[in-house]
N, C-alpha and C. Protein backbone atom coordinates (compact mmCIF):
# COMPACT_ATOMS: atom_id res chain seq x y z
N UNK A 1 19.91 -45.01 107.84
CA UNK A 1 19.89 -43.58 108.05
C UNK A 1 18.67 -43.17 108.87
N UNK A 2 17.43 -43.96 108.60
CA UNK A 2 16.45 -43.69 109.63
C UNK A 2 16.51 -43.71 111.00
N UNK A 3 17.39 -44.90 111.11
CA UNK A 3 18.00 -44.84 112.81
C UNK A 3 18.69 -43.89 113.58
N UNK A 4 19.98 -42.90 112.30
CA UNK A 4 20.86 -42.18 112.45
C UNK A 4 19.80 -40.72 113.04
N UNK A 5 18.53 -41.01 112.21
CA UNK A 5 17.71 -39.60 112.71
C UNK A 5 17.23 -40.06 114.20
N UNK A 6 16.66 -40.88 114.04
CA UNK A 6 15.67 -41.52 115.36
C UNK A 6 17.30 -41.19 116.86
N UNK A 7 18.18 -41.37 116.61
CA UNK A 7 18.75 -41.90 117.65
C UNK A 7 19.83 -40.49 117.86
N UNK A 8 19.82 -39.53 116.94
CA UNK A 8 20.31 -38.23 116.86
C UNK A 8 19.75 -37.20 117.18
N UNK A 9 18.22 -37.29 116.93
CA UNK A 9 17.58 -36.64 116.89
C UNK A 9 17.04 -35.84 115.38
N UNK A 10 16.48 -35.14 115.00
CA UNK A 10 15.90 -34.65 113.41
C UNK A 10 16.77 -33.84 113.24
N UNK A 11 16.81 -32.71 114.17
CA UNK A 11 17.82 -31.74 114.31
C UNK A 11 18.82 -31.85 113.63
N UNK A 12 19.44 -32.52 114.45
CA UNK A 12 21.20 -33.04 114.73
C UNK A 12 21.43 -33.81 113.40
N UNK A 13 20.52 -34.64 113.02
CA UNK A 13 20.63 -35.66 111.97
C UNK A 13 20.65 -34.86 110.29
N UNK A 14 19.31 -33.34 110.30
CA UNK A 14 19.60 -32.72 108.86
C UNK A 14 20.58 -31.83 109.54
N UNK A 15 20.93 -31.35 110.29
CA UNK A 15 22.19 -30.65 109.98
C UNK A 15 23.68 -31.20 109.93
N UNK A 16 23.66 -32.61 109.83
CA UNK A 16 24.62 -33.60 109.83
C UNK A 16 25.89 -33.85 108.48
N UNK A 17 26.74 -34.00 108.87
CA UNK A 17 27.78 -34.43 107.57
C UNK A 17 27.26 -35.60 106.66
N UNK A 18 26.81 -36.49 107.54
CA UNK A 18 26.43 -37.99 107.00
C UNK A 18 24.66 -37.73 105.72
N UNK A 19 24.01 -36.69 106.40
CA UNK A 19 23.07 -36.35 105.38
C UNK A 19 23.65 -35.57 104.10
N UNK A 20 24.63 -34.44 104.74
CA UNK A 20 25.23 -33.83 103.54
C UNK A 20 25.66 -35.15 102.44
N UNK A 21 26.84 -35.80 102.58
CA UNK A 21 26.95 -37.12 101.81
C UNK A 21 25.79 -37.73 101.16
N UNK A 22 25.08 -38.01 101.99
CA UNK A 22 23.47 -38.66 101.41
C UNK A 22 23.55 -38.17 100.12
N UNK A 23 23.05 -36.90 100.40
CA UNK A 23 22.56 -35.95 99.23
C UNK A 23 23.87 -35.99 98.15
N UNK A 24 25.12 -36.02 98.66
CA UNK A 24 25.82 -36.15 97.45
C UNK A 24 26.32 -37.31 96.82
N UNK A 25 25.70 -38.51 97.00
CA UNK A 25 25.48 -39.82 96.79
C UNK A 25 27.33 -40.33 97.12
N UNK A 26 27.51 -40.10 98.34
CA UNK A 26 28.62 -40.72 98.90
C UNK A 26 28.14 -41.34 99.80
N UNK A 27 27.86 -42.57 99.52
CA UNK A 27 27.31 -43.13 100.40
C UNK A 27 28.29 -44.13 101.41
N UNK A 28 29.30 -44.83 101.27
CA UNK A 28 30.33 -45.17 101.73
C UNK A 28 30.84 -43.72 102.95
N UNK A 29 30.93 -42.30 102.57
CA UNK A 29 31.23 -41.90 103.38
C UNK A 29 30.02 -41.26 104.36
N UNK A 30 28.92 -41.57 103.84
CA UNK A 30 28.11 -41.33 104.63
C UNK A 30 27.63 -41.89 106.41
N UNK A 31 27.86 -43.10 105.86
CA UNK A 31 27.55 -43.97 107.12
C UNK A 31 29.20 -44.02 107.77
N UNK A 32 30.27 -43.85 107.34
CA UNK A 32 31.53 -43.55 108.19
C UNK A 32 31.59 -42.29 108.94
N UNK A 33 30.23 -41.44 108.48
CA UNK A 33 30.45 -39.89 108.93
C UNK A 33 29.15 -40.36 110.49
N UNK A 34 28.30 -41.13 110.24
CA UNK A 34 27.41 -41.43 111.51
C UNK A 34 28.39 -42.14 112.84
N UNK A 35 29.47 -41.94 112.51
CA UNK A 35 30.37 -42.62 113.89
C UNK A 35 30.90 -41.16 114.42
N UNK A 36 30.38 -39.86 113.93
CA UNK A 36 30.93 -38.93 114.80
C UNK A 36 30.37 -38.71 116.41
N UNK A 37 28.72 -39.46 115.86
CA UNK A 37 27.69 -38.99 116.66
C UNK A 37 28.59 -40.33 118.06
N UNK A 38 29.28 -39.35 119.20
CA UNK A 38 29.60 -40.25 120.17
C UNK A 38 29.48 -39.50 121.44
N UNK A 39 28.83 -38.43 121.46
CA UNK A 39 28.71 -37.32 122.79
C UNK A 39 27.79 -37.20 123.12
N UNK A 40 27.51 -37.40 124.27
CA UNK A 40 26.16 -37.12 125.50
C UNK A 40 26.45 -36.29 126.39
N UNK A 41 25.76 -34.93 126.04
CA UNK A 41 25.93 -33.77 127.67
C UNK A 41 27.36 -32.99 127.04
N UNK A 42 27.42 -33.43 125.80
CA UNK A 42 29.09 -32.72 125.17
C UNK A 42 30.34 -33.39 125.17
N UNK A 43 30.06 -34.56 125.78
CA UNK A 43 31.16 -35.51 126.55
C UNK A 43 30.73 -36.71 125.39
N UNK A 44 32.12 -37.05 125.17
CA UNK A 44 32.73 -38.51 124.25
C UNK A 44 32.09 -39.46 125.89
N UNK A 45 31.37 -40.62 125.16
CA UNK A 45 30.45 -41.72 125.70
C UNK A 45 31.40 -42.93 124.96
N UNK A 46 32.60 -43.51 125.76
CA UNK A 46 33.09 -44.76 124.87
C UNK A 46 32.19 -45.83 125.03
N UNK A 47 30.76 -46.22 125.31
CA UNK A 47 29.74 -46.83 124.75
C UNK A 47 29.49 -46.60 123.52
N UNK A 48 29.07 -45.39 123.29
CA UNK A 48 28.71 -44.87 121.53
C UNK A 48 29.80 -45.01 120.75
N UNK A 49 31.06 -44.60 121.23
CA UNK A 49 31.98 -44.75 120.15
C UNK A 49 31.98 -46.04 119.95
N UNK A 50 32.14 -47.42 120.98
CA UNK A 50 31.61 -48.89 120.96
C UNK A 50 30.82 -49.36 120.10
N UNK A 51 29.89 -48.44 119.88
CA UNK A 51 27.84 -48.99 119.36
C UNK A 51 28.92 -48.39 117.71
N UNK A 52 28.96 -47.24 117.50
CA UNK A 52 29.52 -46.81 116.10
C UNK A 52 29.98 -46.93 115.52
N UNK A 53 31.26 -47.76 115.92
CA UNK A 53 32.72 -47.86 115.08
C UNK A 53 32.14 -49.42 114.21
N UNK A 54 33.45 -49.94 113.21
CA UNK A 54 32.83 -50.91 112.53
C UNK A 54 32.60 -52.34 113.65
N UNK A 55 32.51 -52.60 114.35
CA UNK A 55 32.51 -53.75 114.82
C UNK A 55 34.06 -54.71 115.22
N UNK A 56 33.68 -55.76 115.86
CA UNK A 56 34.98 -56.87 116.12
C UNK A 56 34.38 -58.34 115.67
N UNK A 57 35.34 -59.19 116.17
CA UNK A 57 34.97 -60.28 115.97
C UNK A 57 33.87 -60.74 116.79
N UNK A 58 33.40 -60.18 117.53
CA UNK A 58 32.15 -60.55 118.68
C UNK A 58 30.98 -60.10 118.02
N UNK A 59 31.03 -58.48 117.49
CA UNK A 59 29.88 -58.67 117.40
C UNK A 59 30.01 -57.19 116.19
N UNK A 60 28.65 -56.82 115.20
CA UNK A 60 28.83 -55.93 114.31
C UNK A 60 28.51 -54.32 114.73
N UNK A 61 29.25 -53.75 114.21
CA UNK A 61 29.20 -52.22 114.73
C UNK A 61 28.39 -51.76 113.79
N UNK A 62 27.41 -50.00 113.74
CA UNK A 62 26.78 -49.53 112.88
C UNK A 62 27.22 -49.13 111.65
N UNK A 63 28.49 -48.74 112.03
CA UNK A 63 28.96 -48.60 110.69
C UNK A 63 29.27 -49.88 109.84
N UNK A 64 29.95 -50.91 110.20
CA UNK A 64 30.03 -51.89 109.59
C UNK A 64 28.47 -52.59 108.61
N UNK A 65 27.45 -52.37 109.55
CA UNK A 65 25.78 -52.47 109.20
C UNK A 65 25.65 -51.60 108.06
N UNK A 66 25.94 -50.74 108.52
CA UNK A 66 25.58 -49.85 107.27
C UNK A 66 26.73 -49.74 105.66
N UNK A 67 27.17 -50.35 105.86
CA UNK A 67 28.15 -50.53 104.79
C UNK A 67 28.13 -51.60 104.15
N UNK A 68 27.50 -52.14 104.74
CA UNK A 68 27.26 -53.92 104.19
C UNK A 68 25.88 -53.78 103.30
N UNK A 69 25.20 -52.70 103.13
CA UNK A 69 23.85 -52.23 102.62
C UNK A 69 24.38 -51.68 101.49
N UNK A 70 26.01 -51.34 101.04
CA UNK A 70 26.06 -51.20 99.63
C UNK A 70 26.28 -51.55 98.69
């Protein structure tokens, strides 16, 4: 979740769904809610959606990372 701020920004990150969850100890849907963050300039970046989603057989996605932490 520290990354989710660092890489969202503070802003973006407490006014976030994935912190709301935090706080309501959903944590499973918490880190599925950090794959919304996929827009740069307002525009869907299919890099980020890439970097966010759970991963493939090549290589691990953030959400997958972060789910493996519960």
């Amino acid at each position: 979740m520290i990354t989710g701020s660092y890489n969202f920004g503070v802003g973006a990150w407490c006014r976030s769904t994935a912190k709301g969850r935090i706080e309501a100890s959903m944590w499973r849907f918490a880190c599925e809610a950090q794959t919304a963050f996929n827009k740069a300039g307002g525009r869907i970046v299919r890099g980020l959606v890439n970097r966010r989603e759970m991963g493939d057989a090549q290589r691990i996605g953030e959400a997958e990372l972060c789910v493996s932490g519960l």
